[in-house]
Protein backbone atom coordinates (compact mmCIF):
# COMPACT_ATOMS: atom_id res chain seq x y z
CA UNK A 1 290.21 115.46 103.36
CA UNK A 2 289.99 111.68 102.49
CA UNK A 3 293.47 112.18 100.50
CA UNK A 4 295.02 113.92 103.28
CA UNK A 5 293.80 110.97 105.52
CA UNK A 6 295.45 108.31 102.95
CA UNK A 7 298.79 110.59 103.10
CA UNK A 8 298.78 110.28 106.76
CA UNK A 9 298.08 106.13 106.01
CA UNK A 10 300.75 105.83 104.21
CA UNK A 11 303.44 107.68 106.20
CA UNK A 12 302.43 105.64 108.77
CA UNK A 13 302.82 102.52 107.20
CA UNK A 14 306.67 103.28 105.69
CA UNK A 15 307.13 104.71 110.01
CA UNK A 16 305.96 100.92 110.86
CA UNK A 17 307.51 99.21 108.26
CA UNK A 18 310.89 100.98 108.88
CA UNK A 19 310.60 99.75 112.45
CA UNK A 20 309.48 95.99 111.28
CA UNK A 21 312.74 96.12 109.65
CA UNK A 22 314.69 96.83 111.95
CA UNK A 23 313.39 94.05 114.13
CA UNK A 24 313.89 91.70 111.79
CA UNK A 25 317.67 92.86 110.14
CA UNK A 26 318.36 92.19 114.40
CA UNK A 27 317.37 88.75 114.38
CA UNK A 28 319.08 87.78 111.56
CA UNK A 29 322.46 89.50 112.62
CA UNK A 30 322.14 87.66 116.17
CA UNK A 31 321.49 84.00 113.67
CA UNK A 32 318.23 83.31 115.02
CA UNK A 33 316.46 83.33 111.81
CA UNK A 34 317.51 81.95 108.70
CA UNK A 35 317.90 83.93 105.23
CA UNK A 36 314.84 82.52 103.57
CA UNK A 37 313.23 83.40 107.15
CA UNK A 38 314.57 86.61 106.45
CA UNK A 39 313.16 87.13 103.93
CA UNK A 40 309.68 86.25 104.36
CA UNK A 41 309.06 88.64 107.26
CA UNK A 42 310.43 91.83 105.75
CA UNK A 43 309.01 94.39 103.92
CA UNK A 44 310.26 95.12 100.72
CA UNK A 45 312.62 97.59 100.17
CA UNK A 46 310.98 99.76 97.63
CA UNK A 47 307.39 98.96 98.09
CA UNK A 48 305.27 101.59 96.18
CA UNK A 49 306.32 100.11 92.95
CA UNK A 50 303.16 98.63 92.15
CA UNK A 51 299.66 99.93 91.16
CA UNK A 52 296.39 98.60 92.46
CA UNK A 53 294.71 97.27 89.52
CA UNK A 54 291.27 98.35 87.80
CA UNK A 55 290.92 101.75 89.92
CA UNK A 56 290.65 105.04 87.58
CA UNK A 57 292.90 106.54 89.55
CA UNK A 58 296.75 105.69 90.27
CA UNK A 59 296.90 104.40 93.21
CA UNK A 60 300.17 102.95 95.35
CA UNK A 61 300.04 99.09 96.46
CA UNK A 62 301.59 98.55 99.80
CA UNK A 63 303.32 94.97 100.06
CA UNK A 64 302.82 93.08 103.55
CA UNK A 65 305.63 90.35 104.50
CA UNK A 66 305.50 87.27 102.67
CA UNK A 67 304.61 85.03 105.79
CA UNK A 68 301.11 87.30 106.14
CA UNK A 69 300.18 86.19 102.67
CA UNK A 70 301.50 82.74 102.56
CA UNK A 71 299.00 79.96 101.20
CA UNK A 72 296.66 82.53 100.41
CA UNK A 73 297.07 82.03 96.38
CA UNK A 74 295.79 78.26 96.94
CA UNK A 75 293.12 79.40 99.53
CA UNK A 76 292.22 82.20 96.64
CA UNK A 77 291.90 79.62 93.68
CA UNK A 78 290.30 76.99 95.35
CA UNK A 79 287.15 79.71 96.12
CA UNK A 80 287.25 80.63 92.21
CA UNK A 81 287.19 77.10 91.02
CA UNK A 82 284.26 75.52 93.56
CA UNK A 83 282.17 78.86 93.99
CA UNK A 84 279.43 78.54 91.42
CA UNK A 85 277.54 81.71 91.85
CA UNK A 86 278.97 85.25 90.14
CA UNK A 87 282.51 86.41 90.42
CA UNK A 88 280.99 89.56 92.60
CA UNK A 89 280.24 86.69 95.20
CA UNK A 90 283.71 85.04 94.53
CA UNK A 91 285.51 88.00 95.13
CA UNK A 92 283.35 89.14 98.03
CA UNK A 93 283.98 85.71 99.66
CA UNK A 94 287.74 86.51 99.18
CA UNK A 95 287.46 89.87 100.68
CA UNK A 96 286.89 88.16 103.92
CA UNK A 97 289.43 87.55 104.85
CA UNK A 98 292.52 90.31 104.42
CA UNK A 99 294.88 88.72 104.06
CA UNK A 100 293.79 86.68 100.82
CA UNK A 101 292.60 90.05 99.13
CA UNK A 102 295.92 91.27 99.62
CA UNK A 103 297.44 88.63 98.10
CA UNK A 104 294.89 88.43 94.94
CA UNK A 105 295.70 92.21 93.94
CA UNK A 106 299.15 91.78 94.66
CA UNK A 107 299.51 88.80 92.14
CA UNK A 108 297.65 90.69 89.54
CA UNK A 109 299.62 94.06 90.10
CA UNK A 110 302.57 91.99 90.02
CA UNK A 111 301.79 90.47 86.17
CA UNK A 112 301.12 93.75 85.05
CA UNK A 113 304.06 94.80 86.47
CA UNK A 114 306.48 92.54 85.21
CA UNK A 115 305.01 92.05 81.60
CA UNK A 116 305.32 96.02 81.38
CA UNK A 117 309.01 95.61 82.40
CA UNK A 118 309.83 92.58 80.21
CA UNK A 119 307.75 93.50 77.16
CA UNK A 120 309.87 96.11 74.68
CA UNK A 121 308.02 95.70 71.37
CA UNK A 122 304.99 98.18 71.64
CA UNK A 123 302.87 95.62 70.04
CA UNK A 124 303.14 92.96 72.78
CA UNK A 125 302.61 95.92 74.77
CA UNK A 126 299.34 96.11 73.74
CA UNK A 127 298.47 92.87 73.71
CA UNK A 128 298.65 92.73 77.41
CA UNK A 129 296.49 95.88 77.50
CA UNK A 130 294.00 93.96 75.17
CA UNK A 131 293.75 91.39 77.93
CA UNK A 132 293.72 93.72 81.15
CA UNK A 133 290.95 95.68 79.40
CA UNK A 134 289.06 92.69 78.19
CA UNK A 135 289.28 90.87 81.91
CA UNK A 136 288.04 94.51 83.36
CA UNK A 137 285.05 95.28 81.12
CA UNK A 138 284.15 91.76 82.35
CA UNK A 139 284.80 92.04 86.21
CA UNK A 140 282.59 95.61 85.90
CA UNK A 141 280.00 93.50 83.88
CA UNK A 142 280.13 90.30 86.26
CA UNK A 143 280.31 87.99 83.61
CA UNK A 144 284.09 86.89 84.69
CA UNK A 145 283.07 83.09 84.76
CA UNK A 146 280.98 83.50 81.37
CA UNK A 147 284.28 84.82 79.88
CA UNK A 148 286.56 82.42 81.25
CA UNK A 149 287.66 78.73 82.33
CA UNK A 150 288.09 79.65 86.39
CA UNK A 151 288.07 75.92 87.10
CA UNK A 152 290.93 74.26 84.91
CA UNK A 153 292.09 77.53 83.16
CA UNK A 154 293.13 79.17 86.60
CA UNK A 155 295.05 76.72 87.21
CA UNK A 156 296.93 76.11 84.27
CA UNK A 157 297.71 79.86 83.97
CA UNK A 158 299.50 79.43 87.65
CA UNK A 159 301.25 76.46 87.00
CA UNK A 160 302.51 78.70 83.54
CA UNK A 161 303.27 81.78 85.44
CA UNK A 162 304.89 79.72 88.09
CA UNK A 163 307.22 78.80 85.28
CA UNK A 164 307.99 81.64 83.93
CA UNK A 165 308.64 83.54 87.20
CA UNK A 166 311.12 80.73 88.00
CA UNK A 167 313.14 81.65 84.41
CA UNK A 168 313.13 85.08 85.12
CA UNK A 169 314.26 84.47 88.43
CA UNK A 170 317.86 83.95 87.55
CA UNK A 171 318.78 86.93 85.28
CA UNK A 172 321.58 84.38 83.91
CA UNK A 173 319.56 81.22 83.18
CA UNK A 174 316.76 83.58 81.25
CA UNK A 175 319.21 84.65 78.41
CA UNK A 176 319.53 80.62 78.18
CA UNK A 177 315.87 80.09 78.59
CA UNK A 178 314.95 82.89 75.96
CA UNK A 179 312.61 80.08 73.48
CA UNK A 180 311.33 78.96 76.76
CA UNK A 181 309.93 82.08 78.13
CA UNK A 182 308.41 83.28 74.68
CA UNK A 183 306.21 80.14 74.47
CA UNK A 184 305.10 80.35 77.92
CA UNK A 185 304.47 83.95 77.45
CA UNK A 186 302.17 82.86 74.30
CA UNK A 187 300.66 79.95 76.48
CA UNK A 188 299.35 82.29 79.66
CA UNK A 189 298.29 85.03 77.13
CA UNK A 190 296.13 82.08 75.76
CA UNK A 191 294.61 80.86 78.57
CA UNK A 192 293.91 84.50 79.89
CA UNK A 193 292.61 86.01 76.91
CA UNK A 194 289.79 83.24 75.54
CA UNK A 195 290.12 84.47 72.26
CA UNK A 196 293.57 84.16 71.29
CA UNK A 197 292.55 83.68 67.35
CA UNK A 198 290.15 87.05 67.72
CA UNK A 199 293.54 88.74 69.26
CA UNK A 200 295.81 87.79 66.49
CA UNK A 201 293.74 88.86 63.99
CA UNK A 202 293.29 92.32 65.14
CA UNK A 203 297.34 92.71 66.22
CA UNK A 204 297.68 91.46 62.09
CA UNK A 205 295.63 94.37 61.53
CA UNK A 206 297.72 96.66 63.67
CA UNK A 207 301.22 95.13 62.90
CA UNK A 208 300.03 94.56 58.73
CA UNK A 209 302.37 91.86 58.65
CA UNK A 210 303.09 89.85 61.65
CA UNK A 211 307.05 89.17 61.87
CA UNK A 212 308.03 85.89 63.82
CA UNK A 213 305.78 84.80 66.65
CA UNK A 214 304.42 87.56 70.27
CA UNK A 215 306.18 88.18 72.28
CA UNK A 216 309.53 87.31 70.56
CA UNK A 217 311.62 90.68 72.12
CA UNK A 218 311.94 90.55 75.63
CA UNK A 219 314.27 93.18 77.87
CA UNK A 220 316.56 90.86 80.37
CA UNK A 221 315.41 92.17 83.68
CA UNK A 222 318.84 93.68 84.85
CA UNK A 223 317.86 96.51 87.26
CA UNK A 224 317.68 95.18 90.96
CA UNK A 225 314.21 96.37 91.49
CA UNK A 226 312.77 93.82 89.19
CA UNK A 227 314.88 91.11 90.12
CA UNK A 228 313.55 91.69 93.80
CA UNK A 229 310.50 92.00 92.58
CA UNK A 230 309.98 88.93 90.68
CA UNK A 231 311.97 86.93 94.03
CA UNK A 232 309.21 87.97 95.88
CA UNK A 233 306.16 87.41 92.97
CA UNK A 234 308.06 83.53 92.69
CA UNK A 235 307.59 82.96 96.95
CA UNK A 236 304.08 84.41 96.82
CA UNK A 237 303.09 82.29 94.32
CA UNK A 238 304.66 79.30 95.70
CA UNK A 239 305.33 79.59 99.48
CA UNK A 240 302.85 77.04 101.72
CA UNK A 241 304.02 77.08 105.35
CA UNK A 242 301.85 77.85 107.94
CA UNK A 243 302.41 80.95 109.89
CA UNK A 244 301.92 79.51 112.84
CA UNK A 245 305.55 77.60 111.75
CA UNK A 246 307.53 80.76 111.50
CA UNK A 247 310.06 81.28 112.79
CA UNK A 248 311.40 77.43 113.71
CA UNK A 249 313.22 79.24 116.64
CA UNK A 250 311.94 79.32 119.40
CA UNK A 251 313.43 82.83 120.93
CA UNK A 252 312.84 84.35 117.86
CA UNK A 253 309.11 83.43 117.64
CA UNK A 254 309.04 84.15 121.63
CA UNK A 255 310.18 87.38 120.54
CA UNK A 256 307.86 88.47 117.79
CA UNK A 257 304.99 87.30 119.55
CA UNK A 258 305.53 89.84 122.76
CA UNK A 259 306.74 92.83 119.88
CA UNK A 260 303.32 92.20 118.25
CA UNK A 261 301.27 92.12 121.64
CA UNK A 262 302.58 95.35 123.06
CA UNK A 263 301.52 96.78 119.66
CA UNK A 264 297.46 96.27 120.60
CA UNK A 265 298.78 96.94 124.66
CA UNK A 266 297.27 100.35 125.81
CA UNK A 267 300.50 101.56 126.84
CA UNK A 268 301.31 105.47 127.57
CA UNK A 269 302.94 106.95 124.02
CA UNK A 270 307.07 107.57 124.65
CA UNK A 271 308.36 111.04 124.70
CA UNK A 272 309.41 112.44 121.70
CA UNK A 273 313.61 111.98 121.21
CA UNK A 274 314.39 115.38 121.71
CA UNK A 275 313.37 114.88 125.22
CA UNK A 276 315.22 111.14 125.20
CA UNK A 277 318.74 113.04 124.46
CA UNK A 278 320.23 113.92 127.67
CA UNK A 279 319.01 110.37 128.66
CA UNK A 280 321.89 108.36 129.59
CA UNK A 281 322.10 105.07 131.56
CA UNK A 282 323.57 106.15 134.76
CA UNK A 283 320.95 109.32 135.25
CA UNK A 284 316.76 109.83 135.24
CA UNK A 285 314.69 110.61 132.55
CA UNK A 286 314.11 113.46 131.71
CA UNK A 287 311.73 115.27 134.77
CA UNK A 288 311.13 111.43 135.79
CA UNK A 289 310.84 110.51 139.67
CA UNK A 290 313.75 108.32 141.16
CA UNK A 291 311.80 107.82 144.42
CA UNK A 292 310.69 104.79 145.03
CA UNK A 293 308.19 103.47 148.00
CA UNK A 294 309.53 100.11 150.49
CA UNK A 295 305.62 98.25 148.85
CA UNK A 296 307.46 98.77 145.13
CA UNK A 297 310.49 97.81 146.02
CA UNK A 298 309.04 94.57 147.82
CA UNK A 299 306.82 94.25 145.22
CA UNK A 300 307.30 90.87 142.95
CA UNK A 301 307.48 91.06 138.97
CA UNK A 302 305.54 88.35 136.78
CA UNK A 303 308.16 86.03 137.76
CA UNK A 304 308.44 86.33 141.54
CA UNK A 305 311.83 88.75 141.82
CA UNK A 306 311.66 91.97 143.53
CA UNK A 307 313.79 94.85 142.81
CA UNK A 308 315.86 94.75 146.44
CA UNK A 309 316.17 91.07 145.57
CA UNK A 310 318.06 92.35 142.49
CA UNK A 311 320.15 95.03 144.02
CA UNK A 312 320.98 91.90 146.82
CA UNK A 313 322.29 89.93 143.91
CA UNK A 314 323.97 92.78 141.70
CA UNK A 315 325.99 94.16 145.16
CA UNK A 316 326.20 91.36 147.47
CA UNK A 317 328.87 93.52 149.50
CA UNK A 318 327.38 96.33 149.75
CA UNK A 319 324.96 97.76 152.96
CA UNK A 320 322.04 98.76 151.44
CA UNK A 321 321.41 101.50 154.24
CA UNK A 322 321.10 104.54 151.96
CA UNK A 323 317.21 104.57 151.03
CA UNK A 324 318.04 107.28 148.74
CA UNK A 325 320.82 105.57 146.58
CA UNK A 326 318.23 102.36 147.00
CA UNK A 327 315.49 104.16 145.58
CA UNK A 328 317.48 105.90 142.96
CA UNK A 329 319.58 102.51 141.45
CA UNK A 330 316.70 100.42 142.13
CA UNK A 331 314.49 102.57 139.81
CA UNK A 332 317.19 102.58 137.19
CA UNK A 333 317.34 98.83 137.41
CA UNK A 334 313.58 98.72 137.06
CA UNK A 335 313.80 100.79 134.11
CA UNK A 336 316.83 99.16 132.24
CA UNK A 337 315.35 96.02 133.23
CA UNK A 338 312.34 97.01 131.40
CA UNK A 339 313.72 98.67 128.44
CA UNK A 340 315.98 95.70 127.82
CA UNK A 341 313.33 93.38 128.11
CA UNK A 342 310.93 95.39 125.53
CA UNK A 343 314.38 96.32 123.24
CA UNK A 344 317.10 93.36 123.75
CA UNK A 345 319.24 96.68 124.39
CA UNK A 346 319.81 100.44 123.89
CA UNK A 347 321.71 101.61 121.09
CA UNK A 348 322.83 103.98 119.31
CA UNK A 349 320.72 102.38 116.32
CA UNK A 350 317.71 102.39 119.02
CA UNK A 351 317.92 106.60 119.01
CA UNK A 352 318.63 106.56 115.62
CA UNK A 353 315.41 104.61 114.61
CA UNK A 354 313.39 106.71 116.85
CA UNK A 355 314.39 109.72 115.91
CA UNK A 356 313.31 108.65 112.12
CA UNK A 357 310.06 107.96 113.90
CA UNK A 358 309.55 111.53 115.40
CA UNK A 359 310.99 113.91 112.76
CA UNK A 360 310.49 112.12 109.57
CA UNK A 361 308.99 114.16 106.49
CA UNK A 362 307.36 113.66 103.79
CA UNK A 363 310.20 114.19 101.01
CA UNK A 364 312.40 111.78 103.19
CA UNK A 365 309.52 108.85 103.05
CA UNK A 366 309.48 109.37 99.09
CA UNK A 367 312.94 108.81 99.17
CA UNK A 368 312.50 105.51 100.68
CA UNK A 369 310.05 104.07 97.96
C-alpha cells in the first residue's frame, strides 16, 4: 500500500510540474521574465535522474525550482559549522525547515551523480565509493563531526566543488581545463575523505602499481542531461537572491502570487475535458445554467463593476430589453471574464494541457523522466 501511495505521489508531482511549466514557458514567451528568471522557476526537464542518498533502497529524487532552494546551501553550512552538539541534532535542525533538507540531499545526490558520470577508470570509481561508504558508516554511527573538519573543511570542499562545477560547466573550456579539474578532484576527495594517505595505500593495494596521479581519466560530459544537470548543481550552489525578489516584474510576480493562492483556495474541482469539448466561447457549458437573476447582474465584483455595467460598455447601441439574451451574454461575460482572469486566455494549448492532466498514464509519465 505505502508504494502504491508513493506511485500516486509521484504522478502527481510530474501532473503539477507539467502545469508549473507551462506557466512559466508563458511568461517568458510574453518577455516578462528574463532567461536566468527562467530558469530558476522551472522544473527540470528530466528530473528522476538522481537517487536519494544513504537509503537501502533506490529511490527517485524529485528536484523543486531553483528559487525554492535558493540560499539554502549557506543557511545549511552555517548550522554544520556553529552547531556543537551531534550531527543527528545538526541534521534534525536542518530538517526544519523543507526547503533546506531539500537542498542538502540534492547537493549530495548531485556529487554522486556527477563523479559517477565523469569518473571512467573503475579505480577512481571506487574511490568515491570508499568515501560515500566511509561518510555513511559515520552518519549511521553519529560520529560525523568526530570524523570530519565541519567548520573549515565544509567550507573549503564548497569553495572546491564550486570550482569544479564552474569547469565542467562549459563542455569546451573543460577539455582546456583538464590539469585543473584533476587536482581539484584530488583536493575535495582530500578534504572529504580525512584519510587520504590510508586511501592511497589501500587503492596501491588494489591498482599494485599506481600509474600517474587519481583521477587522471575523466569522460567530457557531452550528453545534454549532464550538462543540464551540472547548470543547475553550479546555481544551487551559488544562487543568493531572496525569493521574495523574484521575479523583478511586477505583473509577473502579481501573477504567480494569485496562481499559487488559488492552489490552497477551496475551489469546486473542474470537469474532466471530455466534458470541456463541445465547450466553445459563444455557447454554455456543458449542462451549465445561462439564467441569471437582476441581484447578480447588479451585483459589484471586487472592484466595483457589475456585469450590466459591462454589457453597457461592450454594446453601447444596443437596447438591452431582451432579459433572456441579457442573462445569457452576461453569464458568458462573467465566465470569460473569469476564465481569462484565472488563465490570461483559452487556448488550444489550455485543452491540450488539461487533457494531459485527466488522461495521463503511467507509461506516458516515465516517458517524461
Amino acid at each position: 500500500m505505502a508504494i502504491l501511495e508513493d506511485v500516486d505521489k509521484y504522478m502527481e508531482e510530474i501532473q503539477f510540474a507539467q502545469v508549473w511549466n507551462e506557466v512559466i514557458d508563458s511568461f517568458r514567451e510574453e518577455d516578462i521574465i528574463s532567461n536566468q528568471e527562467h530558469l530558476i522557476f522551472k522544473f527540470p526537464s528530466r528530473s528522476g535522474l538522481l537517487q536519494v542518498p544513504f537509503m537501502d533502497a533506490p529511490e527517485k529524487l524529485t528536484q523543486w525550482p531553483l528559487f525554492l532552494l535558493a540560499n539554502q546551501v549557506f543557511l545549511a553550512m552555517d548550522i554544520a559549522a556553529k552547531t556543537r552538539s551531534n550531527a543527528t541534532d545538526i541534521w534534525n535542525q536542518i530538517c526544519k525547515v523543507r526547503e533546506m533538507r531539500l537542498t542538502v540531499i540534492e547537493v549530495y545526490a548531485s556529487i554522486m551523480y556527477m563523479f559517477n558520470q565523469l569518473l571512467v577508470d573503475e579505480l577512481d570509481r571506487w574511490v568515491v565509493w570508499w568515501v560515500h561508504e566511509d561518510l555513511k558508516k559515520a552518519w549511521k554511527q553519529g560520529s560525523v563531526q568526530k570524523e570530519f573538519d565541519l567548520k573549515d573543511g565544509l567550507e573549503k570542499v564548497y569553495k572546491r566543488l564550486v570550482s569544479l562545477v564552474e569547469s565542467l560547466k562549459h563542455v569546451i573550456s573543460a577539455m582546456s581545463q583538464h590539469y585543473h579539474i584533476v587536482h581539484l578532484l584530488a583536493q575535495v576527495g582530500r578534504v572529504a575523505a580525512g584519510q587520504w594517505d590510508e586511501l592511497l595505500r589501500e587503492y596501491n593495494q588494489r591498482a599494485q602499481k599506481l600509474k600517474g596521479n587519481p583521477f587522471s581519466k575523466l569522460k567530457v560530459p557531452l550528453h545534454q542531461d549532464l550538462k543540464d544537470q551540472l547548470l543547475r548543481f553550479y546555481n544551487l550552489l551559488t544562487i543568493k537572491e531572496s525569493v521574495f525578489e523574484m521575479p523583478e516584474n511586477l505583473e509577473a510576480r502579481r501573477r504567480l502570487t494569485f496562481f499559487c493562492n488559488s492552489m490552497f483556495m477551496d475551489m469546486p474541482s473542474p470537469p474532466s475535458v471530455d466534458l470541456c469539448r463541445p465547450f466553445c466561447v459563444l455557447t454554455p457549458y456543458y449542462s451549465e445554467s445561462v439564467a441569471l437573476s437582476q441581484k447578480e447582474l447588479q451585483k459589484m465584483n471586487e472592484d466595483g463593476i457589475t456585469i450590466i455595467f459591462y454589457l453597457q460598455k461592450i454594446y453601447p447601441g444596443k437596447l438591452l430589453s431582451d432579459r433572456h439574451w441579457i442573462f445569457t451574454l452576461g453569464k458568458l461575460l462573467f465566465r470569460c471574464t473569469s476564465l481569462f482572469k484565472r488563465l490570461g486566455l483559452y487556448t488550444r494549448s489550455d485543452d491540450a494541457l488539461w487533457s494531459f492532466v485527466c488522461f495521463v498514464t503511467d507509461s506516458q509519465v516515465v516517458c517524461l523522466l
